[in-house]
PDB file of N, CA and C in Angstrom:
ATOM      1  N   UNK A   1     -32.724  64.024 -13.163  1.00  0.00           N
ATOM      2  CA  UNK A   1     -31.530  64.520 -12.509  1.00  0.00           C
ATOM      3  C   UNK A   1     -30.322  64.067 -13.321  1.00  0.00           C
ATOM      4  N   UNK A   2     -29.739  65.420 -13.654  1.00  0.00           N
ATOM      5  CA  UNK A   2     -28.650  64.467 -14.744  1.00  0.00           C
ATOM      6  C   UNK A   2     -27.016  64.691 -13.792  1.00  0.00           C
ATOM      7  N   UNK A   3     -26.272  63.465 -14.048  1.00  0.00           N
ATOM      8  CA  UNK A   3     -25.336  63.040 -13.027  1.00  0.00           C
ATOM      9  C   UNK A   3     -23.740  63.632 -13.660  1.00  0.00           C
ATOM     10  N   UNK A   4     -23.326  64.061 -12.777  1.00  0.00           N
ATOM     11  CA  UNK A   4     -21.748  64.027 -13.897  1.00  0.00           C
ATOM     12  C   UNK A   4     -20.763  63.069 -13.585  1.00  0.00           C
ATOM     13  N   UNK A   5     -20.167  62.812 -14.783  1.00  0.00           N
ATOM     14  CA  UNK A   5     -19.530  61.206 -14.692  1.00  0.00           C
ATOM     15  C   UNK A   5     -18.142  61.659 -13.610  1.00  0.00           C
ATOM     16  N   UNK A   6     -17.812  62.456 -13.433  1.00  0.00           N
ATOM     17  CA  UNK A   6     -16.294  62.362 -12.480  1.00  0.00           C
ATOM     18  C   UNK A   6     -17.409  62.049 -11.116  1.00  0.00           C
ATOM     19  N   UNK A   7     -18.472  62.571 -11.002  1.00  0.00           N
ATOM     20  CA  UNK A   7     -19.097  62.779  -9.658  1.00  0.00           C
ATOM     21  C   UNK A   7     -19.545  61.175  -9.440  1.00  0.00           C
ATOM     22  N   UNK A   8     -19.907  60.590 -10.210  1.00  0.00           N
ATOM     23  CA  UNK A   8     -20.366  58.951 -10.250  1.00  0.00           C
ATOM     24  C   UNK A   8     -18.942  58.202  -9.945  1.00  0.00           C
ATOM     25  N   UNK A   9     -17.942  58.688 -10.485  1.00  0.00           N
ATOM     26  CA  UNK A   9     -16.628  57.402 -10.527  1.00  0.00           C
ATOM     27  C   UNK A   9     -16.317  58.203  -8.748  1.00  0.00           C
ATOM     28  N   UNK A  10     -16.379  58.961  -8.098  1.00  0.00           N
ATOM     29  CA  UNK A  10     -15.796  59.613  -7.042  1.00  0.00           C
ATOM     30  C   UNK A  10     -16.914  58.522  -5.768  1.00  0.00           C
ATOM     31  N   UNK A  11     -18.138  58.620  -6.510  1.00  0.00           N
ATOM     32  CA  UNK A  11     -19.023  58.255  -4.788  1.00  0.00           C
ATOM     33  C   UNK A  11     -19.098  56.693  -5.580  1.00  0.00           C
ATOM     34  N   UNK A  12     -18.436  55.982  -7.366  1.00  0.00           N
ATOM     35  CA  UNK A  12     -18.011  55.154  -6.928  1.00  0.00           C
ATOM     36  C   UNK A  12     -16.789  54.615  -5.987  1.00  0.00           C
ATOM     37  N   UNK A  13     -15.760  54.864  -6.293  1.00  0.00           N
ATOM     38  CA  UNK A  13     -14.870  54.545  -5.298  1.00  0.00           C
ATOM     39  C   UNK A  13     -14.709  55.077  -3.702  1.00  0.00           C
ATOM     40  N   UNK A  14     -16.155  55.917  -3.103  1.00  0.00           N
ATOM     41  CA  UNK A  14     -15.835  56.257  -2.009  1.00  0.00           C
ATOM     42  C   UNK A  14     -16.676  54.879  -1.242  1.00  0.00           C
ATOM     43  N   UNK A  15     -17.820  54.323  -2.107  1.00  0.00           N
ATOM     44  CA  UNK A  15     -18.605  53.033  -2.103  1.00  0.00           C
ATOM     45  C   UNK A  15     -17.659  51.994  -1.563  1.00  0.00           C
ATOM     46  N   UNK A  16     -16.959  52.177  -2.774  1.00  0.00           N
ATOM     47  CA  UNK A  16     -15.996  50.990  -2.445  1.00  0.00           C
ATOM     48  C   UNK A  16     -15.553  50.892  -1.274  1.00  0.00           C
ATOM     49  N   UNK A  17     -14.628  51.932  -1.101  1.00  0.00           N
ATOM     50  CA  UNK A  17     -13.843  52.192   0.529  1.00  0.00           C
ATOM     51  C   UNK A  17     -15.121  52.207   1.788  1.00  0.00           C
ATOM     52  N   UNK A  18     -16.083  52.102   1.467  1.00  0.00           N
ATOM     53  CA  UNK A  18     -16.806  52.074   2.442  1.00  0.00           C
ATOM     54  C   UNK A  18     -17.625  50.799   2.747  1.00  0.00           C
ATOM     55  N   UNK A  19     -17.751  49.947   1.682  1.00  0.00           N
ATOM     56  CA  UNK A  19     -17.794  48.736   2.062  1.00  0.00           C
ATOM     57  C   UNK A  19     -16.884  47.110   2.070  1.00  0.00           C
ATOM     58  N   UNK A  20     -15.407  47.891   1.855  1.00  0.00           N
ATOM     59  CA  UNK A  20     -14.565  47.454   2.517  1.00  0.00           C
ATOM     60  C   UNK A  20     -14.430  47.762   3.380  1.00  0.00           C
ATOM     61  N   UNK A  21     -14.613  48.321   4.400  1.00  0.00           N
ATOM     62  CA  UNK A  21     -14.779  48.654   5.949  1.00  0.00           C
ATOM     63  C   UNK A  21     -15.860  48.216   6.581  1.00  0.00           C
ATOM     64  N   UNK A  22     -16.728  47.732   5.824  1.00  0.00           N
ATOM     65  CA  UNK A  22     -18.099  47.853   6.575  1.00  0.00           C
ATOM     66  C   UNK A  22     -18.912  46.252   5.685  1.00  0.00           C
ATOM     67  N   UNK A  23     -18.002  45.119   5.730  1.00  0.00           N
ATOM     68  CA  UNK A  23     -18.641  44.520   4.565  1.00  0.00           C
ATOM     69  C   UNK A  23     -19.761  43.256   4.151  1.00  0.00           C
ATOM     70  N   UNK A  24     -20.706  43.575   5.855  1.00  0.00           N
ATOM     71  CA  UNK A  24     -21.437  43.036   5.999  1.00  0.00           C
ATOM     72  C   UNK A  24     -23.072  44.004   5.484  1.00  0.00           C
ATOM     73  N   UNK A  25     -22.727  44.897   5.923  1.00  0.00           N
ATOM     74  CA  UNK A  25     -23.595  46.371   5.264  1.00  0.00           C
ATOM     75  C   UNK A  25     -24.124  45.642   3.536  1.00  0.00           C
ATOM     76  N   UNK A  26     -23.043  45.333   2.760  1.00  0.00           N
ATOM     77  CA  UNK A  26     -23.784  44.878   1.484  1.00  0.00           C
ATOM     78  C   UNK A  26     -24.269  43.737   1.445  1.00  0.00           C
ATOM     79  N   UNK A  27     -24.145  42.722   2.400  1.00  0.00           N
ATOM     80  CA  UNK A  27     -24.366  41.484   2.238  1.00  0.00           C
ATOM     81  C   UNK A  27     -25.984  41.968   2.511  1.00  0.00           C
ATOM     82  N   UNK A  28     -26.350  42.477   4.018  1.00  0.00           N
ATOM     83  CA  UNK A  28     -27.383  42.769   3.933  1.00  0.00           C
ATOM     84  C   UNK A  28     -28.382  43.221   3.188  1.00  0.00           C
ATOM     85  N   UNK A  29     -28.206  44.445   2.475  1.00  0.00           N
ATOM     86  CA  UNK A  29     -28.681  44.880   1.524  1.00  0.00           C
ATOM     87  C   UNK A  29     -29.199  43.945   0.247  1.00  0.00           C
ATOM     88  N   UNK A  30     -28.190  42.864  -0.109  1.00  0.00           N
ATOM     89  CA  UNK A  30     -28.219  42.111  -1.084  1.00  0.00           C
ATOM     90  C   UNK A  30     -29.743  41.588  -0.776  1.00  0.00           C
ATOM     91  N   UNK A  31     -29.398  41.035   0.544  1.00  0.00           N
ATOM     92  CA  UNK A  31     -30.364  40.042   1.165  1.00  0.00           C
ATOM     93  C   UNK A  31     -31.789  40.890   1.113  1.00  0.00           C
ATOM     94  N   UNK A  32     -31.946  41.913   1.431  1.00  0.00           N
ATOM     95  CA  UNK A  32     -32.990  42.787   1.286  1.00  0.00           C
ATOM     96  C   UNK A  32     -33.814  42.646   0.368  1.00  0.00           C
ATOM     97  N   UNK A  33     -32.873  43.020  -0.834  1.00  0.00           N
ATOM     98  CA  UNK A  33     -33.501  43.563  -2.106  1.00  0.00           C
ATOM     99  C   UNK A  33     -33.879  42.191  -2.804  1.00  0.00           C
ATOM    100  N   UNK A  34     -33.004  40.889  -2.587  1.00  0.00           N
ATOM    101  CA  UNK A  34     -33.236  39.597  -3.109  1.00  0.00           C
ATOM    102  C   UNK A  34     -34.509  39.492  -2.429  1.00  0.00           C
ATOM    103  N   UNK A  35     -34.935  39.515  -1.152  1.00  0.00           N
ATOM    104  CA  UNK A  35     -36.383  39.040  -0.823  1.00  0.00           C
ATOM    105  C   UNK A  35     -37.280  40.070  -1.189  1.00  0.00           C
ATOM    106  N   UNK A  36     -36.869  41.330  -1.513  1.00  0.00           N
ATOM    107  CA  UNK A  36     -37.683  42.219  -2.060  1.00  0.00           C
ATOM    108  C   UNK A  36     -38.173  43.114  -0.867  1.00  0.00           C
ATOM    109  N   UNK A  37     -38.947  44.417  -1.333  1.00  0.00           N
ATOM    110  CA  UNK A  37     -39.769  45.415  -0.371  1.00  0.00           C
ATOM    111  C   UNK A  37     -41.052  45.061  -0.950  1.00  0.00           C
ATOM    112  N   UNK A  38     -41.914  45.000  -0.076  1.00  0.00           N
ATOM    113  CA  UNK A  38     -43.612  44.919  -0.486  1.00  0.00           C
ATOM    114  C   UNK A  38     -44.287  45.666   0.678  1.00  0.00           C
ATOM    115  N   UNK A  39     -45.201  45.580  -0.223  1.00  0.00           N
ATOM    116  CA  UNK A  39     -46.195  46.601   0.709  1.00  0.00           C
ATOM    117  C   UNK A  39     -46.341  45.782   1.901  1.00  0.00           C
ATOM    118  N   UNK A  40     -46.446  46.826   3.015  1.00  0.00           N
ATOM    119  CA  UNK A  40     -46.096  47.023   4.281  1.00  0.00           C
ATOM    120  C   UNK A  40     -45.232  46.388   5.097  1.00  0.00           C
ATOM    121  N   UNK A  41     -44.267  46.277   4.497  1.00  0.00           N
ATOM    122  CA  UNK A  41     -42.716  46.212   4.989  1.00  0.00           C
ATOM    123  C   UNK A  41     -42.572  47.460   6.023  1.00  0.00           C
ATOM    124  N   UNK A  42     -41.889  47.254   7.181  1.00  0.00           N
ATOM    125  CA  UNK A  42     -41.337  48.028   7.653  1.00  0.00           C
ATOM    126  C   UNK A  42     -39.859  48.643   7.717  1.00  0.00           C
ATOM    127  N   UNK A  43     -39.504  49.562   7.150  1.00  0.00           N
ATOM    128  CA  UNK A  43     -38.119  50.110   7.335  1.00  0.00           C
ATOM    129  C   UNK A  43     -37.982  50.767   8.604  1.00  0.00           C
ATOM    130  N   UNK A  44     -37.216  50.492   9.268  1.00  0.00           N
ATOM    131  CA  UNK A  44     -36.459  51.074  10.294  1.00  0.00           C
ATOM    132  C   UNK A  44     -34.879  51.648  10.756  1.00  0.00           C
ATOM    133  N   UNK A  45     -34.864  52.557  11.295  1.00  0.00           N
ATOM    134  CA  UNK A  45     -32.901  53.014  11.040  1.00  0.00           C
ATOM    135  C   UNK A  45     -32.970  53.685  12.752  1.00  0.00           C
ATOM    136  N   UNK A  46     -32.024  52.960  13.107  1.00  0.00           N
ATOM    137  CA  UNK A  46     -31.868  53.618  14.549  1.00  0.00           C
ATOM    138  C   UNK A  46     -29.959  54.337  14.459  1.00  0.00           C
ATOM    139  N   UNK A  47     -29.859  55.286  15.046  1.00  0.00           N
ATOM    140  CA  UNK A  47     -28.452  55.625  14.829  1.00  0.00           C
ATOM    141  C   UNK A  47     -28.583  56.324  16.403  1.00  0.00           C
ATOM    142  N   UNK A  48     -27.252  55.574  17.006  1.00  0.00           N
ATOM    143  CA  UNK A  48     -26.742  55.364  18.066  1.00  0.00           C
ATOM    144  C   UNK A  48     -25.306  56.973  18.064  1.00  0.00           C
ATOM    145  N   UNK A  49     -25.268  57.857  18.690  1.00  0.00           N
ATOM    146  CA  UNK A  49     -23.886  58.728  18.994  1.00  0.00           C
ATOM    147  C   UNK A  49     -23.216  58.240  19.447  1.00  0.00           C
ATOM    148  N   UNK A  50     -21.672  58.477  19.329  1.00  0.00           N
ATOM    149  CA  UNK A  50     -20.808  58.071  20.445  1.00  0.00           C
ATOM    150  C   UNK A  50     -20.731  58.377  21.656  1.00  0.00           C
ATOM    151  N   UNK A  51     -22.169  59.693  22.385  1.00  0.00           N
ATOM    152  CA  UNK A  51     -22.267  59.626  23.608  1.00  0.00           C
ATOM    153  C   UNK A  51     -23.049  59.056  24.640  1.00  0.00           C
ATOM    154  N   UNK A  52     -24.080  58.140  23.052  1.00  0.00           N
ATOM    155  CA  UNK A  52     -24.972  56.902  23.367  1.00  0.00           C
ATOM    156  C   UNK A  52     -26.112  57.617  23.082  1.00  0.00           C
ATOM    157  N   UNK A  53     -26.034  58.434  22.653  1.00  0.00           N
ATOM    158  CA  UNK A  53     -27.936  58.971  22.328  1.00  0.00           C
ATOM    159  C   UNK A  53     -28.586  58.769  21.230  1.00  0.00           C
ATOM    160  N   UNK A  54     -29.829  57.731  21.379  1.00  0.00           N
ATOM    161  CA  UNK A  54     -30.377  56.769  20.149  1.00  0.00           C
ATOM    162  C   UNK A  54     -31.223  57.820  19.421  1.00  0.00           C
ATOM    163  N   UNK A  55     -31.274  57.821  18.037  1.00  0.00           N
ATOM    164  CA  UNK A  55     -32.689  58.586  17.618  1.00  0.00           C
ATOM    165  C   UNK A  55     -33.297  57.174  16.220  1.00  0.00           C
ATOM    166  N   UNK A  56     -34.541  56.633  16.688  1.00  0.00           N
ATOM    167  CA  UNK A  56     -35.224  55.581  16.147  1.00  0.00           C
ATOM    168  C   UNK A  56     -36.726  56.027  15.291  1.00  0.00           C
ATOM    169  N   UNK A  57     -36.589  55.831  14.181  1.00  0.00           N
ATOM    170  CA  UNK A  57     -37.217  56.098  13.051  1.00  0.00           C
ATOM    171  C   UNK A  57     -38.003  54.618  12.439  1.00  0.00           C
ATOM    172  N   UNK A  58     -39.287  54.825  12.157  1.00  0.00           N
ATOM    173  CA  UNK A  58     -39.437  53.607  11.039  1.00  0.00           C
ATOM    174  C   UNK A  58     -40.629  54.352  10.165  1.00  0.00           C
ATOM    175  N   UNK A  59     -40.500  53.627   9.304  1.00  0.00           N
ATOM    176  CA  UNK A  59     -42.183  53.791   7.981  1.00  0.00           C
ATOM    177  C   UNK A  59     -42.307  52.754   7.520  1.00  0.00           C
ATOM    178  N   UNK A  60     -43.558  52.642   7.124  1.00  0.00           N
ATOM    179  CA  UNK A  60     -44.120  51.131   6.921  1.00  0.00           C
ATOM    180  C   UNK A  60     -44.766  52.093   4.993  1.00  0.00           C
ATOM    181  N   UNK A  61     -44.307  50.696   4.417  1.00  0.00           N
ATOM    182  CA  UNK A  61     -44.134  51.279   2.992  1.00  0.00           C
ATOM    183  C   UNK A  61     -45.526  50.932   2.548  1.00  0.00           C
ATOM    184  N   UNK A  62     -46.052  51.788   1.829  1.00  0.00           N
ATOM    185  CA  UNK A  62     -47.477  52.165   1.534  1.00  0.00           C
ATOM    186  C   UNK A  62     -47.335  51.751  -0.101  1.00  0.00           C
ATOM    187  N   UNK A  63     -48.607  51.247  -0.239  1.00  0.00           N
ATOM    188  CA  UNK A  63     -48.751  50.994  -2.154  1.00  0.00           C
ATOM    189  C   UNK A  63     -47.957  52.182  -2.603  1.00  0.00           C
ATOM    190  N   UNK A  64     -48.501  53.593  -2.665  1.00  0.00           N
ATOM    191  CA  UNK A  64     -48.220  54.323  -3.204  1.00  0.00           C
ATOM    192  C   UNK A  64     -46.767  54.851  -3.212  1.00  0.00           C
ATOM    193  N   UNK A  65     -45.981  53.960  -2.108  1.00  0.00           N
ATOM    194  CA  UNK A  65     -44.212  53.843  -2.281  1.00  0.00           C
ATOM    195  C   UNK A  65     -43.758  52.572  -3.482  1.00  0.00           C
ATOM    196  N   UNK A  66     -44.169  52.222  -3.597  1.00  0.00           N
ATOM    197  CA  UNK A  66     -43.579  50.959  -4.315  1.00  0.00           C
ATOM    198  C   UNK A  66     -42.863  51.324  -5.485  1.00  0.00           C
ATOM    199  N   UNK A  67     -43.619  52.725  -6.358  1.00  0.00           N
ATOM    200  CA  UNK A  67     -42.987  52.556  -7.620  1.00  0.00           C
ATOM    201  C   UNK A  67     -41.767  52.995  -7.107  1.00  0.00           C
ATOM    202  N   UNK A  68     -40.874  53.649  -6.344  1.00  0.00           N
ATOM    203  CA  UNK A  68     -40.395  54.177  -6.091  1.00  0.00           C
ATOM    204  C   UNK A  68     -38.899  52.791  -6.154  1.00  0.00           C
ATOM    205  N   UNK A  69     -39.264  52.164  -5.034  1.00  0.00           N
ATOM    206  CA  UNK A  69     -38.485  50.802  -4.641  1.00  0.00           C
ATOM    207  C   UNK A  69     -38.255  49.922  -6.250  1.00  0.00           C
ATOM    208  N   UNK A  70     -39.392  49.669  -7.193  1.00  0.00           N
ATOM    209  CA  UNK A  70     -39.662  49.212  -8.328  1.00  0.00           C
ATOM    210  C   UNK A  70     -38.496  50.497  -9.015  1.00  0.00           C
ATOM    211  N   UNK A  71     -38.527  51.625  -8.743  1.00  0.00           N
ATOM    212  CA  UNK A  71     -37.493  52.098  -9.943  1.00  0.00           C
ATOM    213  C   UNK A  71     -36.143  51.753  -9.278  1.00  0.00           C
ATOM    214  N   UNK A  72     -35.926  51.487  -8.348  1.00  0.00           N
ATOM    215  CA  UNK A  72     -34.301  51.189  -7.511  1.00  0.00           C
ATOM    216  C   UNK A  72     -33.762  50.162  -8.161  1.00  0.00           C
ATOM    217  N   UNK A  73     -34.826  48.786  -8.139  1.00  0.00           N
ATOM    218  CA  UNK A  73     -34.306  47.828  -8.321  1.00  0.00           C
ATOM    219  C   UNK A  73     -33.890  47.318  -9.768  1.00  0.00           C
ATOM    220  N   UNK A  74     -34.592  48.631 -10.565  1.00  0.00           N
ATOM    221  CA  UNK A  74     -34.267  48.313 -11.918  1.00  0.00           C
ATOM    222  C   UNK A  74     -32.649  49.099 -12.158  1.00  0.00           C
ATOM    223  N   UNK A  75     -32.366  49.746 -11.252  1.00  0.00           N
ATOM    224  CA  UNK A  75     -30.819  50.387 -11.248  1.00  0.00           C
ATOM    225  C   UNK A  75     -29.869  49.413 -10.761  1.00  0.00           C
ATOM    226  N   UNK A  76     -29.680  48.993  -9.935  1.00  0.00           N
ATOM    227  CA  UNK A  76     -28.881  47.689 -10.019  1.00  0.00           C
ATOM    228  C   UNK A  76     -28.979  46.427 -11.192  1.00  0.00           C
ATOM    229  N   UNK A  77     -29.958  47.056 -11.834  1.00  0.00           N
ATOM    230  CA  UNK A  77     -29.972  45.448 -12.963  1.00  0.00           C
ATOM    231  C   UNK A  77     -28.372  45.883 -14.083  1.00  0.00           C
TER     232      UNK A  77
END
């Protein structure tokens, strides 16, 4: 997938503004990726409406996800 650089500096600085608002969101993440994903980790994401209606999701990460997580973490290096 090839990226275009105005499109990278744009959802960089929309990053930014978004975790200056939100700036526990990266701490977490940090914390995540420092202890790592391994097989059968569970991911989970629940998202709440503002009229209160939950919709709750999880997957439990399978060998055959890993390379996937393994190519992420080599993008932040």
């Amino acid at each position: 997938m090839k990226m275009n650089p105005m499109q990278l500096m744009k959802i960089k600085k929309m990053w930014d503004e978004f975790t200056a608002r939100h700036p526990k969101f990266p701490m977490f993440l940090k914390d995540v990726l420092q202890r790592g994903i391994q097989e059968n980790t569970v991911l989970e994401m629940k998202v709440i409406s503002p009229e209160g209606k939950e919709s709750v999701t999880n997957i439990k990460i399978r060998k055959e996800d890993m390379e996937l997580f393994r190519e992420l973490q080599k993008m932040r290096k």
